[in-house]
C-alpha atoms as a PDB file:
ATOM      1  CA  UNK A   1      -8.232  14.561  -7.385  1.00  0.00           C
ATOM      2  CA  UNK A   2      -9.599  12.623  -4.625  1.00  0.00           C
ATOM      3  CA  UNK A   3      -8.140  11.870  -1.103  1.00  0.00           C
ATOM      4  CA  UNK A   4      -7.934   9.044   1.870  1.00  0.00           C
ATOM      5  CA  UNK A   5      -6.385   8.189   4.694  1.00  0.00           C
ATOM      6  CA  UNK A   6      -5.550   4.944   5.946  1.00  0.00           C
ATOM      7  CA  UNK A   7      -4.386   1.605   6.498  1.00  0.00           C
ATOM      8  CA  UNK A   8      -1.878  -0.112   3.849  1.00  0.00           C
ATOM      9  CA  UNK A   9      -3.383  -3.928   3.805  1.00  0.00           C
ATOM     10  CA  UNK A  10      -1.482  -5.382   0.626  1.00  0.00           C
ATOM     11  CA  UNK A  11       1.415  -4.529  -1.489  1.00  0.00           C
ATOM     12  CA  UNK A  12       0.626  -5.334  -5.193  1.00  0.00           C
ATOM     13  CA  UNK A  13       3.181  -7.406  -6.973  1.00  0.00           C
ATOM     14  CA  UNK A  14       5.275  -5.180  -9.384  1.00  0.00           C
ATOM     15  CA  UNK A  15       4.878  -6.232 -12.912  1.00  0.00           C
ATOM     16  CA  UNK A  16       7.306  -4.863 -15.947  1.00  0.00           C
ATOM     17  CA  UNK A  17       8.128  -5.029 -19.198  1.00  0.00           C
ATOM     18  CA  UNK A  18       9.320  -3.412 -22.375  1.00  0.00           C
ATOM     19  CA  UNK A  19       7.888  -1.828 -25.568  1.00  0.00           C
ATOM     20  CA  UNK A  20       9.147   0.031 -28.407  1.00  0.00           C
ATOM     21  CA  UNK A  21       8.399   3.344 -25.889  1.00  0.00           C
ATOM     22  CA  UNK A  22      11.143   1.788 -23.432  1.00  0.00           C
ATOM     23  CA  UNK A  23      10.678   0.194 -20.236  1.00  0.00           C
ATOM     24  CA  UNK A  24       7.792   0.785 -17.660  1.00  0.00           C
ATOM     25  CA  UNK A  25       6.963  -0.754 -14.268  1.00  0.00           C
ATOM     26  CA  UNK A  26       3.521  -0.910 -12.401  1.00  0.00           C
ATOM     27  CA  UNK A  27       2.375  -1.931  -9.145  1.00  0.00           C
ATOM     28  CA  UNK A  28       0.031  -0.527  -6.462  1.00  0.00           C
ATOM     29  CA  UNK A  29      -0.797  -1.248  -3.076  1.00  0.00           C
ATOM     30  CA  UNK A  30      -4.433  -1.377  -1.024  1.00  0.00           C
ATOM     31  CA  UNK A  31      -5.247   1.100   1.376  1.00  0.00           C
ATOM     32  CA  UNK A  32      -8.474   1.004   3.914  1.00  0.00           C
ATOM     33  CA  UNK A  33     -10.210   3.809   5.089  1.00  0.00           C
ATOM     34  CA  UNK A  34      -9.749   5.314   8.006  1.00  0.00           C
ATOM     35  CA  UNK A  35     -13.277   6.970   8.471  1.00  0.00           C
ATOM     36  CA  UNK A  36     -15.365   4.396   6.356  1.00  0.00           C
ATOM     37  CA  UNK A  37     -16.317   0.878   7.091  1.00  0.00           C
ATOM     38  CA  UNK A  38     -15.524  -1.561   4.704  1.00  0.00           C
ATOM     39  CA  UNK A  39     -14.116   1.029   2.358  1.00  0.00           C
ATOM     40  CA  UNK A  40     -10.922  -0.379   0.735  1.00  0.00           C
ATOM     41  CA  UNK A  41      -9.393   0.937  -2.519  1.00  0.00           C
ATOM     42  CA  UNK A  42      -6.568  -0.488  -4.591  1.00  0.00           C
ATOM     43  CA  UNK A  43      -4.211   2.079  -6.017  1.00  0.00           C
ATOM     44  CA  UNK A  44      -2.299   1.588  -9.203  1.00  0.00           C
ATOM     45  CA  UNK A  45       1.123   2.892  -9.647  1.00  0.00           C
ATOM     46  CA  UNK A  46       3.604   3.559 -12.399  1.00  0.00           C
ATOM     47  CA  UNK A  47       6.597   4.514 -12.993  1.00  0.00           C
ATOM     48  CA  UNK A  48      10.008   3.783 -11.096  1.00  0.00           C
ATOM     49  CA  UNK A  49       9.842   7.110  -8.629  1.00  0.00           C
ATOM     50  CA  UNK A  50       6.129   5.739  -7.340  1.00  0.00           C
ATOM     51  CA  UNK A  51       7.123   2.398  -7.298  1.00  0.00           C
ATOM     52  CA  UNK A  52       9.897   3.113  -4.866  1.00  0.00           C
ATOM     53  CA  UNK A  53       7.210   5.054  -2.659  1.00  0.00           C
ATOM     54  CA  UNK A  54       5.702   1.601  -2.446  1.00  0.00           C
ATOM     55  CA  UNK A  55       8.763  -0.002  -1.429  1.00  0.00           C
ATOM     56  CA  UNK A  56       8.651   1.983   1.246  1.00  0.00           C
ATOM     57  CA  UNK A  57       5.508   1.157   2.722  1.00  0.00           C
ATOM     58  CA  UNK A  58       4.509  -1.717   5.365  1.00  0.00           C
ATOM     59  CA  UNK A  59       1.379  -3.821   5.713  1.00  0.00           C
ATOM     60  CA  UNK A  60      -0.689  -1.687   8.614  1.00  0.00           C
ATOM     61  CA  UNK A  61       1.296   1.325   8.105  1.00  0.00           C
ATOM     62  CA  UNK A  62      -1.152   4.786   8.019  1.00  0.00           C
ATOM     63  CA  UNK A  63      -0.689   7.132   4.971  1.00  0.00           C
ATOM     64  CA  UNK A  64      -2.823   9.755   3.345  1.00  0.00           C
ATOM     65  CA  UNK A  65      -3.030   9.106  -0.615  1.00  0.00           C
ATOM     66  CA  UNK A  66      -3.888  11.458  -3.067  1.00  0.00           C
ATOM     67  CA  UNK A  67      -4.924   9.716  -6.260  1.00  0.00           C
ATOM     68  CA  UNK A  68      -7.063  10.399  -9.550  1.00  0.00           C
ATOM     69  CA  UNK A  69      -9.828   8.193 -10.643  1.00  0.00           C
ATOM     70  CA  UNK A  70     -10.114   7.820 -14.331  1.00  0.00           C
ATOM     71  CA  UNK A  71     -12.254   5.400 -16.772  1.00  0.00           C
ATOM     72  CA  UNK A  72     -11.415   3.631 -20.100  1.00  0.00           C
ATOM     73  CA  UNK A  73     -13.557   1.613 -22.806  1.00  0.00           C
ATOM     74  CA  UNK A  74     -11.648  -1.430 -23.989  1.00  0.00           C
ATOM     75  CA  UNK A  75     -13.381  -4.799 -25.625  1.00  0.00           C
ATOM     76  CA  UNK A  76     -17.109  -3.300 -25.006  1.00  0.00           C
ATOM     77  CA  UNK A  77     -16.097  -3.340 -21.417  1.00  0.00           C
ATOM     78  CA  UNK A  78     -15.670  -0.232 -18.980  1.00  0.00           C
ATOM     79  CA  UNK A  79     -12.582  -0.488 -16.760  1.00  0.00           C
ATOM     80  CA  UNK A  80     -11.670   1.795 -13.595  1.00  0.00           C
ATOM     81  CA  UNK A  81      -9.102   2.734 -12.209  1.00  0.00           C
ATOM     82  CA  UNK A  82      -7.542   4.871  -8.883  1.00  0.00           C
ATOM     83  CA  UNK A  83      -4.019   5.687  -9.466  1.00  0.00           C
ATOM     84  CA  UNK A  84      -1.331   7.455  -7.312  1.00  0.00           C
ATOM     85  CA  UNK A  85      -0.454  11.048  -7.653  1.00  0.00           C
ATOM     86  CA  UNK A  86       1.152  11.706  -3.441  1.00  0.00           C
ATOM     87  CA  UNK A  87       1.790   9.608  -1.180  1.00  0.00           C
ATOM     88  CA  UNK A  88       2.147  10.898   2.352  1.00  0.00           C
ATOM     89  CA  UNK A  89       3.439   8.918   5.155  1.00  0.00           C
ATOM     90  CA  UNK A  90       1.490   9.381   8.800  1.00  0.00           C
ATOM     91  CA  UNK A  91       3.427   8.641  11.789  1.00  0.00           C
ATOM     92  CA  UNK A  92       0.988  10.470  14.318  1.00  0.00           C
ATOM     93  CA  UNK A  93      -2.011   9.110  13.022  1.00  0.00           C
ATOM     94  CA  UNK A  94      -3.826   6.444  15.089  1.00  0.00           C
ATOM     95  CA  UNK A  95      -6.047   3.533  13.327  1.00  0.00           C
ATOM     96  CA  UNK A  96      -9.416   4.223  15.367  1.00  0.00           C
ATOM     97  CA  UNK A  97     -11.193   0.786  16.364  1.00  0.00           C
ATOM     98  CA  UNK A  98     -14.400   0.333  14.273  1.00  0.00           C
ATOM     99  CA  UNK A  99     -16.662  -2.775  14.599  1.00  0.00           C
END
């Protein structure tokens, strides 16, 4: 499991839909880094409870992510992939100025 803090600078549009599993939901939001220049990752979420942590969250709000980073093979093509496991919101963290 891998970890960052930072800045929330989109909210990914939710996306649904039903199979014969049942219904799921998906959406994600990107985060950049606190502590790295130009480091911005987009994490994937699914599943109602983590899409309602998204809800939640506000373009330039701070939060500290936990998230797994995993790999598939589909059409002779490799595809990753961050998605959310926690989702901590950081009220006394400050947003340092880099540039």
């Amino acid at each position: 499991m891998n970890t960052i803090s930072g800045k929330v600078i989109q909210i990914i549009p939710e996306v649904s839909g039903t199979t014969e599993r049942g219904e799921w939901i998906r959406g994600g939001f990107v985060i950049e880094s606190l502590t790295e220049t130009d480091n911005r990752i987009a994490i994937e979420v699914f599943g109602h409870e983590k899409i309602e942590w998204v809800r939640g969250l506000s373009i330039g709000e701070v939060v500290i992510v936990d998230y797994r980073v995993s790999s598939r093979f589909f059409l002779d093509k490799w595809f990753t992939s961050a998605q959310l496991v926690r989702l901590m919101k950081s009220q006394k963290m400050e947003v340092p100025n880099v540039g």
